[in-house]
N, C-alpha and C. Protein backbone atom coordinates (compact mmCIF):
# COMPACT_ATOMS: atom_id res chain seq x y z
N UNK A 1 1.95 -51.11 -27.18
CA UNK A 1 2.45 -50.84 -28.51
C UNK A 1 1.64 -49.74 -29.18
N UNK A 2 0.08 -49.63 -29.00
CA UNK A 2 -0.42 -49.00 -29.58
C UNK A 2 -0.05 -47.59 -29.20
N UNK A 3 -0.02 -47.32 -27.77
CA UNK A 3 0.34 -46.19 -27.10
C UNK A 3 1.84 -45.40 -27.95
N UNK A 4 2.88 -46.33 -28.04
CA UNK A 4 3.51 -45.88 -28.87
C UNK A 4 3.17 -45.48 -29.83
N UNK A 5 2.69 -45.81 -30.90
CA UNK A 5 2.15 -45.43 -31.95
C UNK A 5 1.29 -44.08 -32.36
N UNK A 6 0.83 -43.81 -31.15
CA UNK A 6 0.01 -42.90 -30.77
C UNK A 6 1.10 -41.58 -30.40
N UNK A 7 1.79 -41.89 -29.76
CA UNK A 7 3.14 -41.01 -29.40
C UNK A 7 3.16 -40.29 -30.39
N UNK A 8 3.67 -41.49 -31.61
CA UNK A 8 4.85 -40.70 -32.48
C UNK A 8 3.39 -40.49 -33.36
N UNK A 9 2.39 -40.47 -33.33
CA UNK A 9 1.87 -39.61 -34.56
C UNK A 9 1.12 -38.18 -33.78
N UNK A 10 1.30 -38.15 -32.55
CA UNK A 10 1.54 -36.81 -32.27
C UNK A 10 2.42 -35.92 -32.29
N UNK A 11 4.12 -37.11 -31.83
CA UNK A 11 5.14 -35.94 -32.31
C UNK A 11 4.96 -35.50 -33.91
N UNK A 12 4.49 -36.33 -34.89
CA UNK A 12 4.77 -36.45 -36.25
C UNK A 12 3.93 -35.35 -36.64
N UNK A 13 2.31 -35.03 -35.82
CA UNK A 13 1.59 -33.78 -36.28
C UNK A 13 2.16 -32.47 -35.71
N UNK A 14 2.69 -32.71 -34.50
CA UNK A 14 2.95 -31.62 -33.88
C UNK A 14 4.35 -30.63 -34.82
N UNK A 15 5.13 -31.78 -35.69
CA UNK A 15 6.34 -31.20 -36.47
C UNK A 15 6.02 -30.88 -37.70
N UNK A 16 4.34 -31.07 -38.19
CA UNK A 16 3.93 -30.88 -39.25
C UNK A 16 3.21 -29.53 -38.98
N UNK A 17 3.12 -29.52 -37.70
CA UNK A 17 2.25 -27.48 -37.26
C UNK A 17 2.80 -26.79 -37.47
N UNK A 18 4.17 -27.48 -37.15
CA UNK A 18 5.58 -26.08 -36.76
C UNK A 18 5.89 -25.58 -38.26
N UNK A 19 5.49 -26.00 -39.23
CA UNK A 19 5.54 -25.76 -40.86
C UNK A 19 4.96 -24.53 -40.98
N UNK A 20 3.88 -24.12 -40.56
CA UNK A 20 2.81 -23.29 -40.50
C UNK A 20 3.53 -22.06 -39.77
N UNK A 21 4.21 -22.05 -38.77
CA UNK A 21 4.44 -20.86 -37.89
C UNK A 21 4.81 -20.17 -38.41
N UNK A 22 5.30 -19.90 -39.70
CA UNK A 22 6.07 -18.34 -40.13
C UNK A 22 4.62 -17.82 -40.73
N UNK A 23 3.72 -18.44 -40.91
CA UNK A 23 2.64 -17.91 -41.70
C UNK A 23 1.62 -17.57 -40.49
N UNK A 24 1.52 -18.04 -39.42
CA UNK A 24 1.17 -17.23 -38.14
C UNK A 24 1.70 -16.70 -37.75
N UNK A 25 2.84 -16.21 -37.56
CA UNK A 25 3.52 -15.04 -37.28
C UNK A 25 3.06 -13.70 -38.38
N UNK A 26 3.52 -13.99 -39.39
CA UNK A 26 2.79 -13.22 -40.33
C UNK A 26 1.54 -12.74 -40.01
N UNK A 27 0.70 -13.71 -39.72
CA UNK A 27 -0.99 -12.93 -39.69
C UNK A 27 -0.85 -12.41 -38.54
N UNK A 28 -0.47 -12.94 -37.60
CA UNK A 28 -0.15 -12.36 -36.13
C UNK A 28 0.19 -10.86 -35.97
N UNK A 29 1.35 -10.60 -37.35
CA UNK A 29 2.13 -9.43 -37.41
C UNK A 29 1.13 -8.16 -38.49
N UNK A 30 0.03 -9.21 -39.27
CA UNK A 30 -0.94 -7.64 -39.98
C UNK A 30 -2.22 -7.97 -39.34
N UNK A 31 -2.58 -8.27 -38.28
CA UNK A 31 -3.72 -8.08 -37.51
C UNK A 31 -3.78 -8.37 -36.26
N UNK A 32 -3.37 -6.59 -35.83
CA UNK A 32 -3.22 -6.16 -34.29
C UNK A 32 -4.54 -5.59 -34.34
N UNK A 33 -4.81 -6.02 -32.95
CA UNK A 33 -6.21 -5.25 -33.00
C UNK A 33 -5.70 -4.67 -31.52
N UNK A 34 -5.96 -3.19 -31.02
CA UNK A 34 -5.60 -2.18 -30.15
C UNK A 34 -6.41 -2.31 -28.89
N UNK A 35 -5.87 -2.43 -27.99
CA UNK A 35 -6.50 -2.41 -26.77
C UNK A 35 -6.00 -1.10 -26.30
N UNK A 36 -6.45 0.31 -26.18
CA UNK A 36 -5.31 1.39 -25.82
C UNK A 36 -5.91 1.87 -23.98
N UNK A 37 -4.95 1.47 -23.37
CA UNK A 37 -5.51 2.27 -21.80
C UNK A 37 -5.00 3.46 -21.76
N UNK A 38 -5.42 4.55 -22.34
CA UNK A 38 -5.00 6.33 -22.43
C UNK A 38 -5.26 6.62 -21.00
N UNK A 39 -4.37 6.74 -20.37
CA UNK A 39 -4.10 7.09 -18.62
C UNK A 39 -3.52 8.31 -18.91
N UNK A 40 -3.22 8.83 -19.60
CA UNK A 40 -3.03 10.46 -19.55
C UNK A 40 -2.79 11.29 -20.37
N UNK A 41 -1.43 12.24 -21.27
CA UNK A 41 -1.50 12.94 -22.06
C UNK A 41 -1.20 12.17 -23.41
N UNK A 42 -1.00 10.60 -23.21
CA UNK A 42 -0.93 9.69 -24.76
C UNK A 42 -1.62 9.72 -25.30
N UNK A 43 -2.96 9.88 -24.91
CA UNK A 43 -4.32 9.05 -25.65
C UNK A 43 -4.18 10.01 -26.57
N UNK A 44 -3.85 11.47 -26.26
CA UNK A 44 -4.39 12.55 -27.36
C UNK A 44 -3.03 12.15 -28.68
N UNK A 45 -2.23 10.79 -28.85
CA UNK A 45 -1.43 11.01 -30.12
C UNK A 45 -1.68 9.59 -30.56
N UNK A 46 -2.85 8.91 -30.20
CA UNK A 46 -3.79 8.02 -30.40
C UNK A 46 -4.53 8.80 -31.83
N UNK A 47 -5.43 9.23 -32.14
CA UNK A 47 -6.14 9.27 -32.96
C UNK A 47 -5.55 9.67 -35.02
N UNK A 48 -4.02 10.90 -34.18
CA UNK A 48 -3.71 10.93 -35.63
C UNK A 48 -3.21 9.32 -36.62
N UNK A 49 -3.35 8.40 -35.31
CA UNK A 49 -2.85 7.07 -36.28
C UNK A 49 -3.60 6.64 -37.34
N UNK A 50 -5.09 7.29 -36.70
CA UNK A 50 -5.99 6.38 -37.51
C UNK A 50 -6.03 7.48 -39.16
N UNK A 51 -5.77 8.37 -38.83
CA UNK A 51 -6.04 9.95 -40.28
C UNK A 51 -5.33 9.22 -41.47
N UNK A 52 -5.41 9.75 -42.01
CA UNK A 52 -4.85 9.32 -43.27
C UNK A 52 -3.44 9.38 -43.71
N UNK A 53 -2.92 10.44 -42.67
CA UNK A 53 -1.36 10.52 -42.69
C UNK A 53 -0.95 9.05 -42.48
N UNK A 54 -1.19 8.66 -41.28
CA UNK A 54 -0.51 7.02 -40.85
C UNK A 54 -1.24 6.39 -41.17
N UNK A 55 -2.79 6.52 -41.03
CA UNK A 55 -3.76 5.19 -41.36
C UNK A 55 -3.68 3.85 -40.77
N UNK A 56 -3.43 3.48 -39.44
CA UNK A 56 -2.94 2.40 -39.27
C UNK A 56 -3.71 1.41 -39.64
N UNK A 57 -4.83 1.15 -40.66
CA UNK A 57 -5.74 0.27 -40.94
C UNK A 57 -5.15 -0.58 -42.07
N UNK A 58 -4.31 0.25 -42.53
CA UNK A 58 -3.26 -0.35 -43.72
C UNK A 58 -2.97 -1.07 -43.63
N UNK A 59 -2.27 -1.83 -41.81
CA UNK A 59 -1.42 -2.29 -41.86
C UNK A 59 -2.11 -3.94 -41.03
N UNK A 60 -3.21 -4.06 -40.95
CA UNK A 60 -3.85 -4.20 -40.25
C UNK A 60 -4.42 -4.09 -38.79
N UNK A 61 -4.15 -2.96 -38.47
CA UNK A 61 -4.44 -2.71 -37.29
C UNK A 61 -5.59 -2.07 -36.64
N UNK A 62 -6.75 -2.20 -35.65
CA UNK A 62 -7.54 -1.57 -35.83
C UNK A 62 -7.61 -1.48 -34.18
N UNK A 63 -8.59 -0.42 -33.54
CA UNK A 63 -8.78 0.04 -32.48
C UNK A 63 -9.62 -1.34 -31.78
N UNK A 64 -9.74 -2.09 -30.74
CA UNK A 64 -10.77 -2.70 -30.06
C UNK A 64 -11.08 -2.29 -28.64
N UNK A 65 -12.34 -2.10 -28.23
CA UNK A 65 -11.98 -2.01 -26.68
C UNK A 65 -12.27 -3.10 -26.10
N UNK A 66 -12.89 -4.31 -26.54
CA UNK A 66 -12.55 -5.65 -25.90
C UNK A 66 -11.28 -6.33 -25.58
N UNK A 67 -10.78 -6.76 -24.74
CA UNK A 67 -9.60 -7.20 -24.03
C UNK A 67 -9.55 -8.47 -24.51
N UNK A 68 -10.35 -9.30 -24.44
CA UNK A 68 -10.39 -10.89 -24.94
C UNK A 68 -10.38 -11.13 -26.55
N UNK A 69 -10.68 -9.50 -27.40
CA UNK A 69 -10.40 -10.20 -28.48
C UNK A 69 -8.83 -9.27 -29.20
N UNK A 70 -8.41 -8.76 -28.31
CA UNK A 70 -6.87 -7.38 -28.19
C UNK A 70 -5.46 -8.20 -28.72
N UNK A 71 -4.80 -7.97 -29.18
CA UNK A 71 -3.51 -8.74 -29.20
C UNK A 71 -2.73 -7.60 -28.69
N UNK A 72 -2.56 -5.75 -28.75
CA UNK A 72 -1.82 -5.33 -28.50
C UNK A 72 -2.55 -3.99 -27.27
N UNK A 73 -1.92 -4.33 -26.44
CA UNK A 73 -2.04 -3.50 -25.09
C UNK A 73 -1.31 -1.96 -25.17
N UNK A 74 -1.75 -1.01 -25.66
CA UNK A 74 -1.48 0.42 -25.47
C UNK A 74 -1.08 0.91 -24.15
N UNK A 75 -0.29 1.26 -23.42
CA UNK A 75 -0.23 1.79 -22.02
C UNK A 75 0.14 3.38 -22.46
N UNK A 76 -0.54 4.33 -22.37
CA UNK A 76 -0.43 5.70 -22.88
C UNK A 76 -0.12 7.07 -21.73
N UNK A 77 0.73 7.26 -20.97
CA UNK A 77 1.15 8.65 -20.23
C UNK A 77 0.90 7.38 -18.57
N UNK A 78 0.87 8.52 -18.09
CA UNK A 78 1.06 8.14 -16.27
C UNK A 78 0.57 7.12 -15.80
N UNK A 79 1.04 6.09 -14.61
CA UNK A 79 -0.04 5.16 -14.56
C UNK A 79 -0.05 5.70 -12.99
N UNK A 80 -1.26 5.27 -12.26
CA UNK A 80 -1.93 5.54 -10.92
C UNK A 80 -1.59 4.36 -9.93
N UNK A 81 -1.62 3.99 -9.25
CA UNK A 81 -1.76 2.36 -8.49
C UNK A 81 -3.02 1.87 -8.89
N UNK A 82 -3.94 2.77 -8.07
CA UNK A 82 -5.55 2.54 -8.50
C UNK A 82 -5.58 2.18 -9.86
N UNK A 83 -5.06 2.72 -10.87
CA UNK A 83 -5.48 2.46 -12.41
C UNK A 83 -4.21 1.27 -12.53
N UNK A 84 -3.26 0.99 -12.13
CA UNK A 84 -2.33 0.15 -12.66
C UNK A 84 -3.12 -1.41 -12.19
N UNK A 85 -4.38 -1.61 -11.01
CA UNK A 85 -5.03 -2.84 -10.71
C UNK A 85 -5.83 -3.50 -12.01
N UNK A 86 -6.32 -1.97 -12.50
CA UNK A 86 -7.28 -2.28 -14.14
C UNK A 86 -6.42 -2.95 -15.27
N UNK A 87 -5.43 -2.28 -15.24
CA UNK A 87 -4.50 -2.20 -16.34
C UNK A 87 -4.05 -4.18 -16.00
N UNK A 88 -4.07 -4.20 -15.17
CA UNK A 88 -3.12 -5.76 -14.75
C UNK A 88 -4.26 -6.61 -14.90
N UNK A 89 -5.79 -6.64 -14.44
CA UNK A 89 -6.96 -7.16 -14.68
C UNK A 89 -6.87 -7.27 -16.38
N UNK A 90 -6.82 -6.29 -16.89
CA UNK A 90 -7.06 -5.94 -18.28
C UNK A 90 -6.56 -7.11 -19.36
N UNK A 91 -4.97 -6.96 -18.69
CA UNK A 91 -3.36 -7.56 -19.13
C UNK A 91 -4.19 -9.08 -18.62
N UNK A 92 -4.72 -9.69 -17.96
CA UNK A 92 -4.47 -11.05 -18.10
C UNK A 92 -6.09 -11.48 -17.99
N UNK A 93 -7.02 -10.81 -18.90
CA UNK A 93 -8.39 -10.97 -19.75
C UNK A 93 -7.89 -11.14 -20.98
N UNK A 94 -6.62 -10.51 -21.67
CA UNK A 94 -6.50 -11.12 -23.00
C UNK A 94 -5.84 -12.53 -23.02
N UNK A 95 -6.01 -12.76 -24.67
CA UNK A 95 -5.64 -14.14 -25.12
C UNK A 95 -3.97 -13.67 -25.09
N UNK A 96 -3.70 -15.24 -25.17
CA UNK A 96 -2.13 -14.88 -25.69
C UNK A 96 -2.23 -15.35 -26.97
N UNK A 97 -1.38 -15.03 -27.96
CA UNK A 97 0.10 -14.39 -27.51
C UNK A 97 -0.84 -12.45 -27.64
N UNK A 98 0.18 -11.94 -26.21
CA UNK A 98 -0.64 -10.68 -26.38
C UNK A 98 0.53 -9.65 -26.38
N UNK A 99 0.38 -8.38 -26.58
CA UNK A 99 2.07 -7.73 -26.16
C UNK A 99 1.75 -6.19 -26.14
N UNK A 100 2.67 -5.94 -25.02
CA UNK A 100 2.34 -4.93 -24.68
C UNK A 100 3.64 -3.51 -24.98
N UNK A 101 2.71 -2.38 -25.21
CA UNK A 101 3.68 -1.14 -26.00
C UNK A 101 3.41 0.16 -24.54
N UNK A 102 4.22 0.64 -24.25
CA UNK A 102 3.98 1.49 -23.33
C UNK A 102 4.68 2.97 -24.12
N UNK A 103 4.40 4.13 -24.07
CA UNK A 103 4.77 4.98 -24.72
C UNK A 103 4.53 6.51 -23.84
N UNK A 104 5.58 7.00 -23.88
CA UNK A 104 5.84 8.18 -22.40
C UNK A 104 6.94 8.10 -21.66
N UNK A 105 7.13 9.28 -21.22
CA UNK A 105 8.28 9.06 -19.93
C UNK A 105 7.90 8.36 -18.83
N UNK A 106 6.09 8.75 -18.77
CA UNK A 106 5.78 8.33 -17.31
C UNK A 106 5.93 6.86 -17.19
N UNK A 107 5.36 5.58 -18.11
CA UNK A 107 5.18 4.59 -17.49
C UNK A 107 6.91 3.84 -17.48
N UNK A 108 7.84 4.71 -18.24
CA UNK A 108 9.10 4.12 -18.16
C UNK A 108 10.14 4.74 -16.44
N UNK A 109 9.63 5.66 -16.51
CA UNK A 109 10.51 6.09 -15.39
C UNK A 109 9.71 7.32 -14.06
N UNK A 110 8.35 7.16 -14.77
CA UNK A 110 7.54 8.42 -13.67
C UNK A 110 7.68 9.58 -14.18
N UNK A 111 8.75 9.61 -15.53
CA UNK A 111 8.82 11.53 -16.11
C UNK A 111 8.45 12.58 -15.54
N UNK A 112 7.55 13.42 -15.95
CA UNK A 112 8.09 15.06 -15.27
C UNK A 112 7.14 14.67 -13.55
N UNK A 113 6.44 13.33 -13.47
CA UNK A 113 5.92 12.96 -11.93
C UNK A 113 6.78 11.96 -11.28
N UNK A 114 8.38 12.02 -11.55
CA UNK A 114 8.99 11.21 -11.25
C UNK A 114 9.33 11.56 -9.73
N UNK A 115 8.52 12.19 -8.86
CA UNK A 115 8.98 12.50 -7.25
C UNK A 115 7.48 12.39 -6.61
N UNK A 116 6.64 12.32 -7.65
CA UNK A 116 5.30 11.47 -6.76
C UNK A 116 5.08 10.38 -5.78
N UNK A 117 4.29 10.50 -5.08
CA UNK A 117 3.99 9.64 -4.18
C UNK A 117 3.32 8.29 -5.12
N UNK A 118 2.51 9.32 -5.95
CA UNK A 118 1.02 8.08 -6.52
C UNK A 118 1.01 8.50 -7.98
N UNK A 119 2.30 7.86 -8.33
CA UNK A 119 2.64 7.51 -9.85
C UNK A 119 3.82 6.10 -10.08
N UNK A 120 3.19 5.58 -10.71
CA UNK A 120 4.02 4.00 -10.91
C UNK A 120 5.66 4.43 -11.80
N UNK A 121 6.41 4.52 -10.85
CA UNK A 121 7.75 5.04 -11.81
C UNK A 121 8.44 3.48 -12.96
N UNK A 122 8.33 2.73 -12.66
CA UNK A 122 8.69 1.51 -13.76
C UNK A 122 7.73 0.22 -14.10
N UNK A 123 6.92 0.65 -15.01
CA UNK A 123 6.19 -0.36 -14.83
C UNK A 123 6.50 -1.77 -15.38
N UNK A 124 7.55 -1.75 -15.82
CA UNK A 124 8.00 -3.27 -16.39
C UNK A 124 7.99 -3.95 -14.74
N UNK A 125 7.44 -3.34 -13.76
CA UNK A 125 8.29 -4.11 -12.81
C UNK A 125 6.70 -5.11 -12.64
N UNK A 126 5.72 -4.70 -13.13
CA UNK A 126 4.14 -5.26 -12.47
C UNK A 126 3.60 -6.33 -13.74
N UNK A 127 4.16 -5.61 -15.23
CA UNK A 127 3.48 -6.26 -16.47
C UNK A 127 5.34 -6.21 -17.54
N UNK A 128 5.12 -7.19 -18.57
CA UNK A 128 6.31 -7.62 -19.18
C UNK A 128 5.92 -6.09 -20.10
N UNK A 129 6.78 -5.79 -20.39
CA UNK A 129 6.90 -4.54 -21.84
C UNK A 129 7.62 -5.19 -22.64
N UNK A 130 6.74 -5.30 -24.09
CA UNK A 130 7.53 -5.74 -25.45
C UNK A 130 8.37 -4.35 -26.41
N UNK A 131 7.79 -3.28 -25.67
CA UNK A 131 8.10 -2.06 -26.75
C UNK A 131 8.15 -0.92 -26.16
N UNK A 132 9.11 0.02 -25.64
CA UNK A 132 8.98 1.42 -24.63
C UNK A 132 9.23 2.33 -26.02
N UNK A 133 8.56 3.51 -25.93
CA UNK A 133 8.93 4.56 -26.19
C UNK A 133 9.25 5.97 -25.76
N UNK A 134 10.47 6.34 -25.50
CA UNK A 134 10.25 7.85 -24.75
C UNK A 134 9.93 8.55 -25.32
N UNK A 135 9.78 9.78 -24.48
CA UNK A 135 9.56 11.02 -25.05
C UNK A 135 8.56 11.84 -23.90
N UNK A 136 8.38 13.04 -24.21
CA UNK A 136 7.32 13.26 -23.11
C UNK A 136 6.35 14.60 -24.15
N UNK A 137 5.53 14.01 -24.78
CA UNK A 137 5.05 12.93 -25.04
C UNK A 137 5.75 12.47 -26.69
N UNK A 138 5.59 11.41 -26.82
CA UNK A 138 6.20 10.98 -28.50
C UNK A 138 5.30 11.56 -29.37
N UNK A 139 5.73 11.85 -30.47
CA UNK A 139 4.92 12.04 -31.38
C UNK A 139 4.18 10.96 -32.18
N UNK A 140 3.10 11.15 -33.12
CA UNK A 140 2.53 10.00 -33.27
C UNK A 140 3.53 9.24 -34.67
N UNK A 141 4.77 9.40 -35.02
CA UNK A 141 5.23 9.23 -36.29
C UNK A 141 6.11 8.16 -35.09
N UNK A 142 6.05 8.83 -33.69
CA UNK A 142 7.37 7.84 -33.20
C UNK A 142 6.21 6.66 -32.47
N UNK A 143 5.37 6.75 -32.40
CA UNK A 143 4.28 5.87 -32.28
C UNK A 143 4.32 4.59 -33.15
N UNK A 144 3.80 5.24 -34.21
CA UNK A 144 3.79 4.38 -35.26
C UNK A 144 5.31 3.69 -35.43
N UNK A 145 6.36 4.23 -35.54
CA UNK A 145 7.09 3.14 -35.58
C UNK A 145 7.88 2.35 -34.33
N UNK A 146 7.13 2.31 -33.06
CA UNK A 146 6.76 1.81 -31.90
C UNK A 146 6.36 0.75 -32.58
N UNK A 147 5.15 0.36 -33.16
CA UNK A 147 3.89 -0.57 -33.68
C UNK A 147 4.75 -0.86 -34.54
N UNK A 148 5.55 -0.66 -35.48
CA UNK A 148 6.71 -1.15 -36.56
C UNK A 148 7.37 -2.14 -36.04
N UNK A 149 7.52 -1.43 -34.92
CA UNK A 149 8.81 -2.47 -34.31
C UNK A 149 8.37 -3.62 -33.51
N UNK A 150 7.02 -3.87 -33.23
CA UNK A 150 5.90 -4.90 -32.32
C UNK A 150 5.90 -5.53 -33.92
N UNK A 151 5.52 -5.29 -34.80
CA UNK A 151 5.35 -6.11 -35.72
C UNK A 151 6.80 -6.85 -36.42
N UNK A 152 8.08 -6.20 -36.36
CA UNK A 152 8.84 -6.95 -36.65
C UNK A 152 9.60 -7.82 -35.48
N UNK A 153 9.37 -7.44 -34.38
CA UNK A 153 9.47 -8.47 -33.18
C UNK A 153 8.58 -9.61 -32.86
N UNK A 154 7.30 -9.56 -33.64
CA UNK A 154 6.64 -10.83 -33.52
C UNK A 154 6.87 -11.51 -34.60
N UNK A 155 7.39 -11.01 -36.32
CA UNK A 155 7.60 -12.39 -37.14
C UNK A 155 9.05 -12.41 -36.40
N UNK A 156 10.02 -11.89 -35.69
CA UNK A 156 11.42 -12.52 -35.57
C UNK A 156 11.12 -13.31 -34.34
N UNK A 157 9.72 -13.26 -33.46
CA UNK A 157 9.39 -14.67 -32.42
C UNK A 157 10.27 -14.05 -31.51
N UNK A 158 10.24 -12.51 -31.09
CA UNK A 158 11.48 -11.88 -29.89
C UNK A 158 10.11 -11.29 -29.21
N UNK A 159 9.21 -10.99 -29.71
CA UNK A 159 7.72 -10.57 -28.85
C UNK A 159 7.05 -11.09 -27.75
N UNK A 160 7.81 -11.43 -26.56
CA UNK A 160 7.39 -13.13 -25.87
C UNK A 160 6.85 -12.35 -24.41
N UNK A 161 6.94 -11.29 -24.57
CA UNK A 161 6.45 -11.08 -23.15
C UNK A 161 5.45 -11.61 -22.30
N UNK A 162 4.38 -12.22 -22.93
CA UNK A 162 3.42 -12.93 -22.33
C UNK A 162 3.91 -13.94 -21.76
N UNK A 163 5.26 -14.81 -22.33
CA UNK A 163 5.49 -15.87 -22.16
C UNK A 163 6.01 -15.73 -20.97
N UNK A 164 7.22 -14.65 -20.93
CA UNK A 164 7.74 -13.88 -19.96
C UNK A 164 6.97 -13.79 -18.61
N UNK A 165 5.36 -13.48 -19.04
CA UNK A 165 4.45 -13.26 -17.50
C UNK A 165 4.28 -14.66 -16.79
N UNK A 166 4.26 -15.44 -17.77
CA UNK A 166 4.03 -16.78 -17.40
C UNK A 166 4.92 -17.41 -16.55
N UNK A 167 6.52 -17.32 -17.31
CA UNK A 167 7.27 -17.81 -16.51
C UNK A 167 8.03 -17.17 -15.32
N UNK A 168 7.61 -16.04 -15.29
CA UNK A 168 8.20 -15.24 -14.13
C UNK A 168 7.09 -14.83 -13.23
N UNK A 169 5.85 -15.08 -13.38
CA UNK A 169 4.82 -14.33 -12.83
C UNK A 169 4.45 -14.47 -11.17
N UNK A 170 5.25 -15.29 -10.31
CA UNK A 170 5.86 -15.18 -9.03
C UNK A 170 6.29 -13.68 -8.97
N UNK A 171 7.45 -13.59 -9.74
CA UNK A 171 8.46 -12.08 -9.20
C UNK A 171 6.94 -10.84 -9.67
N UNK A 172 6.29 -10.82 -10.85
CA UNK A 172 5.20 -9.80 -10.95
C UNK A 172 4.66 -9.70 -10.09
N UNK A 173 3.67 -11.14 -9.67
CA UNK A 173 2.75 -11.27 -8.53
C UNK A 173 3.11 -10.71 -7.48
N UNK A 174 4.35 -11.00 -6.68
CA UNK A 174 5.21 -10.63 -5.86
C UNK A 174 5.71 -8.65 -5.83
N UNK A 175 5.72 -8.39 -6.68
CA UNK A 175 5.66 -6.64 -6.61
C UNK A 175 4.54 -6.28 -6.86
N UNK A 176 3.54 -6.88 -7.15
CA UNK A 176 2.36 -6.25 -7.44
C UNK A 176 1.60 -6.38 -6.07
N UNK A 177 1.43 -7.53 -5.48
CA UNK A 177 1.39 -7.73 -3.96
C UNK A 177 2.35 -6.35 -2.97
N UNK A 178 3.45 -6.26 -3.15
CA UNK A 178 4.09 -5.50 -2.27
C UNK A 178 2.91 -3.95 -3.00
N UNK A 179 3.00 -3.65 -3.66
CA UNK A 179 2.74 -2.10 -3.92
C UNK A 179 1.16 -2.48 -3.26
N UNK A 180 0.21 -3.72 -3.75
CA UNK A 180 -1.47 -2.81 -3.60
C UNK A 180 -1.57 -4.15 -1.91
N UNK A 181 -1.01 -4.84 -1.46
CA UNK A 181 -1.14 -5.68 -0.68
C UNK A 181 -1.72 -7.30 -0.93
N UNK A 182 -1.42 -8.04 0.40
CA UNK A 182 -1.86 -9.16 -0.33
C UNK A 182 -3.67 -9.38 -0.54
N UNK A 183 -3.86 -10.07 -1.44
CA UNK A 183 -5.00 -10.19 -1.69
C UNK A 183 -5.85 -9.26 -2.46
N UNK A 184 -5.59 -8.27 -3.03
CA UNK A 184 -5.74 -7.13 -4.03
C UNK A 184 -6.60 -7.75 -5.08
N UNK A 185 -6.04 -8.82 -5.04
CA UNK A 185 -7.06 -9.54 -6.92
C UNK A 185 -8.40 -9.96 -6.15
N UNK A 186 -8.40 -10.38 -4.90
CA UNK A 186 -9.64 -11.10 -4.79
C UNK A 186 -10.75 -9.85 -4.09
N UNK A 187 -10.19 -8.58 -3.71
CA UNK A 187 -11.22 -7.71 -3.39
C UNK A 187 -11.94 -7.12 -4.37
N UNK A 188 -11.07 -6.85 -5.61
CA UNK A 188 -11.12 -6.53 -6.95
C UNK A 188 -12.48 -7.22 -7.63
N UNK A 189 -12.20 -8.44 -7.46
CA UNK A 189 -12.76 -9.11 -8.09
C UNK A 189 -14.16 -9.31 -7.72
N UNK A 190 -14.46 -8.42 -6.60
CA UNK A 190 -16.00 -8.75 -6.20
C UNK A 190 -16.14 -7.71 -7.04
N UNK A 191 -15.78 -6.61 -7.12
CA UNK A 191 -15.79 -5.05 -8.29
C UNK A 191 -16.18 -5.80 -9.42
N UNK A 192 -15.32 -6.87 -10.29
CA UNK A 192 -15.35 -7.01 -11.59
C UNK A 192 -15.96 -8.09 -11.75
N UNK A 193 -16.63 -8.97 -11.22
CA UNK A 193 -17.41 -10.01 -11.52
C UNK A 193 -18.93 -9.55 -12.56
N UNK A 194 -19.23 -8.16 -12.06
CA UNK A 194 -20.64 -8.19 -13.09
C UNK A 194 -19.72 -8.12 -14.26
N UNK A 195 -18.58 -7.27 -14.53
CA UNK A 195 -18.30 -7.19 -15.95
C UNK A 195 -17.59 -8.09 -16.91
N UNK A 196 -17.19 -9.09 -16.15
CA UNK A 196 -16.78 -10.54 -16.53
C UNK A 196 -17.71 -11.29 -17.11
């Protein structure tokens, strides 16, 4: 009997949390803190965010290069294989809920290196994308409202890509295996253990 009891005053707190979620979404949505991996000609439309034209501090957003304390993953111009192992290490050192913005031709389709050997032509296929932007390269006004649109996709609760890695992360694992081979995380990982 008691066990019951116990039940329902967990369902009973757990329906008293869910009260709260529009107001975590909210904070969720004015304090992004930037994880940016500038892999090529993006990084350089990185900095006018911070000037005073856009200021993205306004909005709460600020630059971090810690991964564990990041909510939003920058993927900026070309990705490498070699650099796409970091980038995926990187992607699952953060907390969730985390989400990721990719911005360029390259990481959407390989752009003007779209006949390379050793350029990742789609990367939604390795990590979930919450936000693409084309262009080659975007400007930082189409940047910024890139980050507009991450913030109104996390109070509308459509920002789920993490959740996405979770529940699909067989089919990721599974192309990410085919491109670097099996066992890739655990050679890696003798690499990244001091920095862990």
């Amino acid at each position: 009997m008691s066990e019951r009891k116990n039940d329902e005053f967990i369902n009973y707190e757990l329906q008293e949390f869910k009260l709260f979620e529009p107001l975590f979404k909210w904070a969720r949505k004015k304090s992004l803190w930037i994880v940016a991996f500038c892999t090529g000609c993006g990084g350089i439309e990185m900095p006018p965010l911070a000037t005073a034209r856009y200021d993205f501090e306004r909005f709460g957003i600020m630059p971090n290069p810690a991964p564990r304390m990041g909510d939003l993953f920058l993927i900026t111009g070309y990705v490498t294989p070699k650099t796409l192992k970091r980038i995926i290490i990187t992607y699952e050192m953060m907390q969730d809920p985390k989400y990721v913005m990719i911005h360029g031709s390259c990481p959407i389709n390989g752009g003007v290196y779209w006949d390379s050997y050793n350029v990742v032509k789609q990367f939604d296929k390795y990590l979930p994308v919450d936000v693409a932007i084309a262009g080659c390269m975007p400007r930082a006004e189409a940047v910024m409202d890139g980050i507009m649109e991450i913030m109104r996709k996390i109070e509308d609760g459509t920002a789920d890509g993490w959740k996405r890695y979770r529940e699909n992360y067989e089919y990721y694992r599974k192309n990410q295996d085919e491109l670097f081979g099996e066992g890739w995380r655990e050679k890696d990982a003798r690499r990244w253990l001091a920095w862990i």
